[in-house]
PDB file of N, CA and C in Angstrom:
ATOM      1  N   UNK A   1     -36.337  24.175 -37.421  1.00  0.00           N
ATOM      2  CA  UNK A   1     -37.651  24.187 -36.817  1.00  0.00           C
ATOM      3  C   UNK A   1     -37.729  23.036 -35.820  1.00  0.00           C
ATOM      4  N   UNK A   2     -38.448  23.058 -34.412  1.00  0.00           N
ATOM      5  CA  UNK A   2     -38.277  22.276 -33.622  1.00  0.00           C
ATOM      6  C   UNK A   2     -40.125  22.066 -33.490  1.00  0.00           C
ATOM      7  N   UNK A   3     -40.318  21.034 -33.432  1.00  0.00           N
ATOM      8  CA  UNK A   3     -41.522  20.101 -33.226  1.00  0.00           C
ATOM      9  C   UNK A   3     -41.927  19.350 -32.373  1.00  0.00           C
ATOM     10  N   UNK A   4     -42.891  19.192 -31.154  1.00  0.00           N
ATOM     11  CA  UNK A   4     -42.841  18.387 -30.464  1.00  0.00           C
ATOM     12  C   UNK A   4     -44.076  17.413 -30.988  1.00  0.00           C
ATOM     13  N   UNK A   5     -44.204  16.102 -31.327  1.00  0.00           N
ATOM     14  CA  UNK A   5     -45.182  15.043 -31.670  1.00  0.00           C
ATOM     15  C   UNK A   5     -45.271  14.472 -30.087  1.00  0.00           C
ATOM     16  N   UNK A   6     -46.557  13.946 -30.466  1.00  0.00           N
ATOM     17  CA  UNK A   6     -46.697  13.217 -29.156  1.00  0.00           C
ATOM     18  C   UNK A   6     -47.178  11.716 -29.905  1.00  0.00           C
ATOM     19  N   UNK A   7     -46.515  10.616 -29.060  1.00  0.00           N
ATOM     20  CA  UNK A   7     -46.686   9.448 -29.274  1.00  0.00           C
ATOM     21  C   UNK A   7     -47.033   8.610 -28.296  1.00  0.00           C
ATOM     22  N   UNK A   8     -48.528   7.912 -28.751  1.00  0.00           N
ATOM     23  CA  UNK A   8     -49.103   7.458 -27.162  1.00  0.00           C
ATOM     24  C   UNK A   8     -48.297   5.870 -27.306  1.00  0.00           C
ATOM     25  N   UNK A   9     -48.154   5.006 -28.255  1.00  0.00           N
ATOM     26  CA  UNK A   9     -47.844   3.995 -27.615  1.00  0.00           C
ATOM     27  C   UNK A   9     -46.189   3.780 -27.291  1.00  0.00           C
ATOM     28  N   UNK A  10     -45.973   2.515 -26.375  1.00  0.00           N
ATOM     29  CA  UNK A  10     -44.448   2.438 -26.025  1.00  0.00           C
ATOM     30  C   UNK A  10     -44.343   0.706 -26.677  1.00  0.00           C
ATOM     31  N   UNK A  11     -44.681   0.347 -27.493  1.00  0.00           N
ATOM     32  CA  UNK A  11     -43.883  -0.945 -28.084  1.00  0.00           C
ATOM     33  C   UNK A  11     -43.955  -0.637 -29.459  1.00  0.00           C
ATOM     34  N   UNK A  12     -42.969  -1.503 -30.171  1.00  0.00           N
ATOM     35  CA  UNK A  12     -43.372  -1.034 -31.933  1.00  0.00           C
ATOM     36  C   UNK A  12     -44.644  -2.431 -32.438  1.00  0.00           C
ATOM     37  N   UNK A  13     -44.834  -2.021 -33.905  1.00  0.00           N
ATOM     38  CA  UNK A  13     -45.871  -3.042 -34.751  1.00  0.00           C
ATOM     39  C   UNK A  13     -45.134  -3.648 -35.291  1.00  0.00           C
ATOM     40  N   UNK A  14     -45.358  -4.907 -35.401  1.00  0.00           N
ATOM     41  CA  UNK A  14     -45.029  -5.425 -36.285  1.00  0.00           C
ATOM     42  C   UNK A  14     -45.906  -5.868 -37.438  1.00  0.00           C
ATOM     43  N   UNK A  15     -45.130  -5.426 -38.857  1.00  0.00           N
ATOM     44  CA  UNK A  15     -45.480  -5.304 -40.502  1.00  0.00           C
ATOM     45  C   UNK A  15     -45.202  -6.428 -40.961  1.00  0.00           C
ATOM     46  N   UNK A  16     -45.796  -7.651 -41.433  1.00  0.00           N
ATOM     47  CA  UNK A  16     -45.372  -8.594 -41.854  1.00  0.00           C
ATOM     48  C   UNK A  16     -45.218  -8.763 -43.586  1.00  0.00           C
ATOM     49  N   UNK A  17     -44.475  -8.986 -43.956  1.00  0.00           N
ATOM     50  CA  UNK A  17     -43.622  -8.602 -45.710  1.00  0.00           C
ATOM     51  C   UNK A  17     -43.627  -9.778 -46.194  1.00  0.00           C
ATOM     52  N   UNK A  18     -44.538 -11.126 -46.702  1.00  0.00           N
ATOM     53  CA  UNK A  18     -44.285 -12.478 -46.805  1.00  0.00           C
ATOM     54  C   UNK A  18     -44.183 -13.468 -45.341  1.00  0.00           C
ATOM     55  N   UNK A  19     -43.263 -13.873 -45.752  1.00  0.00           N
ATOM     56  CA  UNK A  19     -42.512 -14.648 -44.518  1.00  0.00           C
ATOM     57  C   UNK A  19     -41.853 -13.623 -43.482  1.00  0.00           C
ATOM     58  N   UNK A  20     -41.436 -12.521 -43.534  1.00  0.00           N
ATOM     59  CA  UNK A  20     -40.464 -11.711 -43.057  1.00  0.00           C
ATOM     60  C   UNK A  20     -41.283 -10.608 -41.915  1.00  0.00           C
ATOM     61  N   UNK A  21     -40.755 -10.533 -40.905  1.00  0.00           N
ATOM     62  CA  UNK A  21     -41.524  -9.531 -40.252  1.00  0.00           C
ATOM     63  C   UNK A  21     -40.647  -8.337 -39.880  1.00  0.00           C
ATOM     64  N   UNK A  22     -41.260  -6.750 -40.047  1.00  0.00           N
ATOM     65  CA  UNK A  22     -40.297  -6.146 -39.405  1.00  0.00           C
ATOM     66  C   UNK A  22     -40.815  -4.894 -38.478  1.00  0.00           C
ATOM     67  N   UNK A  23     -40.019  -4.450 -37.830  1.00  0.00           N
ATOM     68  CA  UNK A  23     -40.476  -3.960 -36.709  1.00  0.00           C
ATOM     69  C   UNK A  23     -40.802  -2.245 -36.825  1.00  0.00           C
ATOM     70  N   UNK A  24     -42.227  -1.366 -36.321  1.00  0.00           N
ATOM     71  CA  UNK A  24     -41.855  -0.539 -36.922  1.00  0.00           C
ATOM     72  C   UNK A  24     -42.009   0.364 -35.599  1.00  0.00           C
ATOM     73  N   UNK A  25     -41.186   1.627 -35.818  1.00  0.00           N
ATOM     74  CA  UNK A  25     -41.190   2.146 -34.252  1.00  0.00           C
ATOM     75  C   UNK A  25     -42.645   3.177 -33.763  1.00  0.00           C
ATOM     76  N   UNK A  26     -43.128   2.624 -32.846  1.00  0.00           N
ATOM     77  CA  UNK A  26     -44.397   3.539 -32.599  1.00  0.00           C
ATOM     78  C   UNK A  26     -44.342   4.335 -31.682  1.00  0.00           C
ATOM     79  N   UNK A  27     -43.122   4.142 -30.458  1.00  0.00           N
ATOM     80  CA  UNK A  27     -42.929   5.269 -29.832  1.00  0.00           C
ATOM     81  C   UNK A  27     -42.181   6.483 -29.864  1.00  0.00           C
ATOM     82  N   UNK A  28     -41.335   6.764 -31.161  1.00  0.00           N
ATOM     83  CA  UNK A  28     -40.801   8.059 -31.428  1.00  0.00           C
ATOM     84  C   UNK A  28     -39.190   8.145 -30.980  1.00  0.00           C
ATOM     85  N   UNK A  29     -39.203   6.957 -30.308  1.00  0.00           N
ATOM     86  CA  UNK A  29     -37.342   7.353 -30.008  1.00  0.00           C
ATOM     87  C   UNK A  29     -36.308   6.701 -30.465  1.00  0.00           C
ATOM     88  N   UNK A  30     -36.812   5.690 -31.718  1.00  0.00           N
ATOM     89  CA  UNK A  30     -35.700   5.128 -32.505  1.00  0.00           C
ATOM     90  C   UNK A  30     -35.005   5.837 -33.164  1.00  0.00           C
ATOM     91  N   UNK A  31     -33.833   5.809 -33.328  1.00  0.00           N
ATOM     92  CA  UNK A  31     -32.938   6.822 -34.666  1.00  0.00           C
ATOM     93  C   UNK A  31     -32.785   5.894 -35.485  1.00  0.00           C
ATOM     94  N   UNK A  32     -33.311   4.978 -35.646  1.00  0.00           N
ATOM     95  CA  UNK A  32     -33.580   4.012 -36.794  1.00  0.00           C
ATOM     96  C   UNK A  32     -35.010   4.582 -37.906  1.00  0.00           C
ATOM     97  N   UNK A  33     -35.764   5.314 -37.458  1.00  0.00           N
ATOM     98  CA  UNK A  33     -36.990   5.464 -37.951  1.00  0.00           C
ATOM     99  C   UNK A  33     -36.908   5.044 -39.648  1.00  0.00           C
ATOM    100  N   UNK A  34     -38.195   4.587 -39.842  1.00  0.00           N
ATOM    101  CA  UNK A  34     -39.349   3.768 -39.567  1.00  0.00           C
ATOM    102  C   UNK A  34     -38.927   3.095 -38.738  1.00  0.00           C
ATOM    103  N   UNK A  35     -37.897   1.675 -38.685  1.00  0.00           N
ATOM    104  CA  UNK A  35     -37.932   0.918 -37.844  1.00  0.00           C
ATOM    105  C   UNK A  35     -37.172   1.183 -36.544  1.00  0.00           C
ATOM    106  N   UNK A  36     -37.703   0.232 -35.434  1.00  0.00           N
ATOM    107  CA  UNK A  36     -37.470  -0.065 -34.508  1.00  0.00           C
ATOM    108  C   UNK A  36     -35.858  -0.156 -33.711  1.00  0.00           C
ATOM    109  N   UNK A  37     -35.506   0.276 -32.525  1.00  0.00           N
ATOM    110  CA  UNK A  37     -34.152   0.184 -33.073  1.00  0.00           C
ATOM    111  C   UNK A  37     -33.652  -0.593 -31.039  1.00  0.00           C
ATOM    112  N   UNK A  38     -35.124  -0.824 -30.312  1.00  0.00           N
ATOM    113  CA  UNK A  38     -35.061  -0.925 -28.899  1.00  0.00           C
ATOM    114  C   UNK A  38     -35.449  -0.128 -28.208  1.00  0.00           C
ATOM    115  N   UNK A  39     -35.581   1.077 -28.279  1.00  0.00           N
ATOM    116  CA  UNK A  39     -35.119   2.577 -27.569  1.00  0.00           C
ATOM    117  C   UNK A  39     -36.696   2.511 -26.801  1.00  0.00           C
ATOM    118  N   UNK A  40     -37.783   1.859 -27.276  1.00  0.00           N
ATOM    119  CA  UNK A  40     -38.750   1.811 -26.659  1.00  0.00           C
ATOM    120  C   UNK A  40     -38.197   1.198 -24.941  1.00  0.00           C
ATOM    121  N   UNK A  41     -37.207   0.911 -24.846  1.00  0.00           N
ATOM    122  CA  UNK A  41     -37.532   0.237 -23.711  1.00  0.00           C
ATOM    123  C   UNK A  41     -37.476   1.537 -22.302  1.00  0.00           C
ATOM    124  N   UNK A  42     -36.939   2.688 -22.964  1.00  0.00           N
ATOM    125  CA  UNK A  42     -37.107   3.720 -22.112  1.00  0.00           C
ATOM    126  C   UNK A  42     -37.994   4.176 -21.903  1.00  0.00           C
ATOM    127  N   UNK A  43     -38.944   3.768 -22.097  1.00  0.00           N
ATOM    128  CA  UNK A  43     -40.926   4.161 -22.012  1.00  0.00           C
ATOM    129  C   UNK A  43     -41.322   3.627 -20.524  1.00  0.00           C
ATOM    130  N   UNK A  44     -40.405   2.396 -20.334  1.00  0.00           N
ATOM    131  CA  UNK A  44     -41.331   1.626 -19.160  1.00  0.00           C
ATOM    132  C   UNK A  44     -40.833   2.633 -17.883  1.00  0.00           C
ATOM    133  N   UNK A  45     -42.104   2.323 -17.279  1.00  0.00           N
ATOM    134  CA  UNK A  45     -42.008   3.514 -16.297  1.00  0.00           C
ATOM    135  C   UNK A  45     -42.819   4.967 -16.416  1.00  0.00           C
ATOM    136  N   UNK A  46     -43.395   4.607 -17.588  1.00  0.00           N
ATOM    137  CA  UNK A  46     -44.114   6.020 -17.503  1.00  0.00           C
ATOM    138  C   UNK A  46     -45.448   6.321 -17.015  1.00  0.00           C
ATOM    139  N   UNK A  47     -45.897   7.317 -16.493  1.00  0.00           N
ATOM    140  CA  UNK A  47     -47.504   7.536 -15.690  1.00  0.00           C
ATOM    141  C   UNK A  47     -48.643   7.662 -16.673  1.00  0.00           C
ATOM    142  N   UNK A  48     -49.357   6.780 -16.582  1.00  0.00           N
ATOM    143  CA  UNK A  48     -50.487   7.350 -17.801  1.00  0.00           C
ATOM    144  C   UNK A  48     -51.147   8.813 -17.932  1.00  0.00           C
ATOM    145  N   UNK A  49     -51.057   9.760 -18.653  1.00  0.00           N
ATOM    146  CA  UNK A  49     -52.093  11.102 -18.519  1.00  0.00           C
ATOM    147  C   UNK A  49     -50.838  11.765 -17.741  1.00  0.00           C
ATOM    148  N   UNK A  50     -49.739  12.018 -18.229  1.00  0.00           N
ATOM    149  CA  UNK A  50     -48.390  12.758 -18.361  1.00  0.00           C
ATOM    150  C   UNK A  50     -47.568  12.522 -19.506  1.00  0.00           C
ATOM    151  N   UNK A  51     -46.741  13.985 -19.773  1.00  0.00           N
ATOM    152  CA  UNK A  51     -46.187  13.974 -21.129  1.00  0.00           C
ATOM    153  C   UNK A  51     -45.004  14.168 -20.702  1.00  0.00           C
ATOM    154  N   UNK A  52     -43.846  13.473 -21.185  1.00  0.00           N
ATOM    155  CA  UNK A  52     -42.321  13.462 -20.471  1.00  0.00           C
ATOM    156  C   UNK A  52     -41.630  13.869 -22.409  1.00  0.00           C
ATOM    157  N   UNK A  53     -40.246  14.394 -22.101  1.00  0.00           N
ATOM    158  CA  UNK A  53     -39.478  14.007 -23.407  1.00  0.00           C
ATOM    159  C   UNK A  53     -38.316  13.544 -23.168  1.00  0.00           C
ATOM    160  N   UNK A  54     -37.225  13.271 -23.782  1.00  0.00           N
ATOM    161  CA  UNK A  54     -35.816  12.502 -23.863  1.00  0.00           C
ATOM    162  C   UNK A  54     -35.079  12.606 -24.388  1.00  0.00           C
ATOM    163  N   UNK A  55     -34.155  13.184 -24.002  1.00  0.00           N
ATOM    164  CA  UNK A  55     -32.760  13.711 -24.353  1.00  0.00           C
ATOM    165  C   UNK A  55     -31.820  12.635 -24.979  1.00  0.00           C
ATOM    166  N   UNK A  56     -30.866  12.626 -25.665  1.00  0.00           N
ATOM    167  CA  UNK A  56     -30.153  12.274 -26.600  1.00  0.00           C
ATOM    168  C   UNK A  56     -29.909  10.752 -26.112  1.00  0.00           C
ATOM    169  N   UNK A  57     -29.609  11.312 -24.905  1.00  0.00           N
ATOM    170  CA  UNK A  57     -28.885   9.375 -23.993  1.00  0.00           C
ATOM    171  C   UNK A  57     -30.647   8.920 -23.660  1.00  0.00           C
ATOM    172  N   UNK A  58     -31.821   9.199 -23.286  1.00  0.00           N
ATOM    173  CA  UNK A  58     -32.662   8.269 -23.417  1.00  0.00           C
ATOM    174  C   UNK A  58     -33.515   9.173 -21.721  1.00  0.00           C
ATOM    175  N   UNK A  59     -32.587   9.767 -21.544  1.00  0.00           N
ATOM    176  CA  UNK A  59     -32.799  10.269 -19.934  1.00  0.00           C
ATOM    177  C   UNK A  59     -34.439  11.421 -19.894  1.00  0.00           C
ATOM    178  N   UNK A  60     -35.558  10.774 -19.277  1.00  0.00           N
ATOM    179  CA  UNK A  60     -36.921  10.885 -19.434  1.00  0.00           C
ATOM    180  C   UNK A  60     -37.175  12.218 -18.731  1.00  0.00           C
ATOM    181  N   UNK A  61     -37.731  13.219 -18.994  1.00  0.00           N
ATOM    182  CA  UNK A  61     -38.086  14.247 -17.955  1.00  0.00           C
ATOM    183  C   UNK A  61     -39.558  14.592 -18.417  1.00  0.00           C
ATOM    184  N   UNK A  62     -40.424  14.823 -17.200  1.00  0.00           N
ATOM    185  CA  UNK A  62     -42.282  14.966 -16.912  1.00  0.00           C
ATOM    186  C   UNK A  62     -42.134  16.700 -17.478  1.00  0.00           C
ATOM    187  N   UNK A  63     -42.810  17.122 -18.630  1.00  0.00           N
ATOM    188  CA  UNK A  63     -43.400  18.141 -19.242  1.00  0.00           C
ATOM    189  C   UNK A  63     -44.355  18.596 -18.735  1.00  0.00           C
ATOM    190  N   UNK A  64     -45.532  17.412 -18.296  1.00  0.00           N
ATOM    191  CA  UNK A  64     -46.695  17.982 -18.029  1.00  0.00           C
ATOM    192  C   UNK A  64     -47.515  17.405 -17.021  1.00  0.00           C
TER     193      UNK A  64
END
């Protein structure tokens, strides 16, 4: 089954655990999920009020 989610933000949260903080991914393209893994950084650049998706290597294409 194939799913498309939409995820508005492009940086992750950070969850703080004690002393320890960790990162959690809020824009949808970590293969780390839950956490963070960088992959947000392929967000910058995007148009507000357009929906793009991203292929395996990170490579952005406009949906809508």
């Amino acid at each position: 089954m194939t799913r498309i989610v939409k995820h508005e933000e492009k940086v992750p949260k950070e969850v703080k655990m004690g002393n320890e903080s960790k990162w959690i991914c809020m824009c949808g393209l970590s293969k780390n999920k839950p956490f963070c893994d960088g992959l947000h950084k392929f967000c910058n650049g995007e148009e507000e009020g357009k929906i793009y998706e991203y292929d395996e290597q990170g490579h952005r294409r406009e949906i809508k």
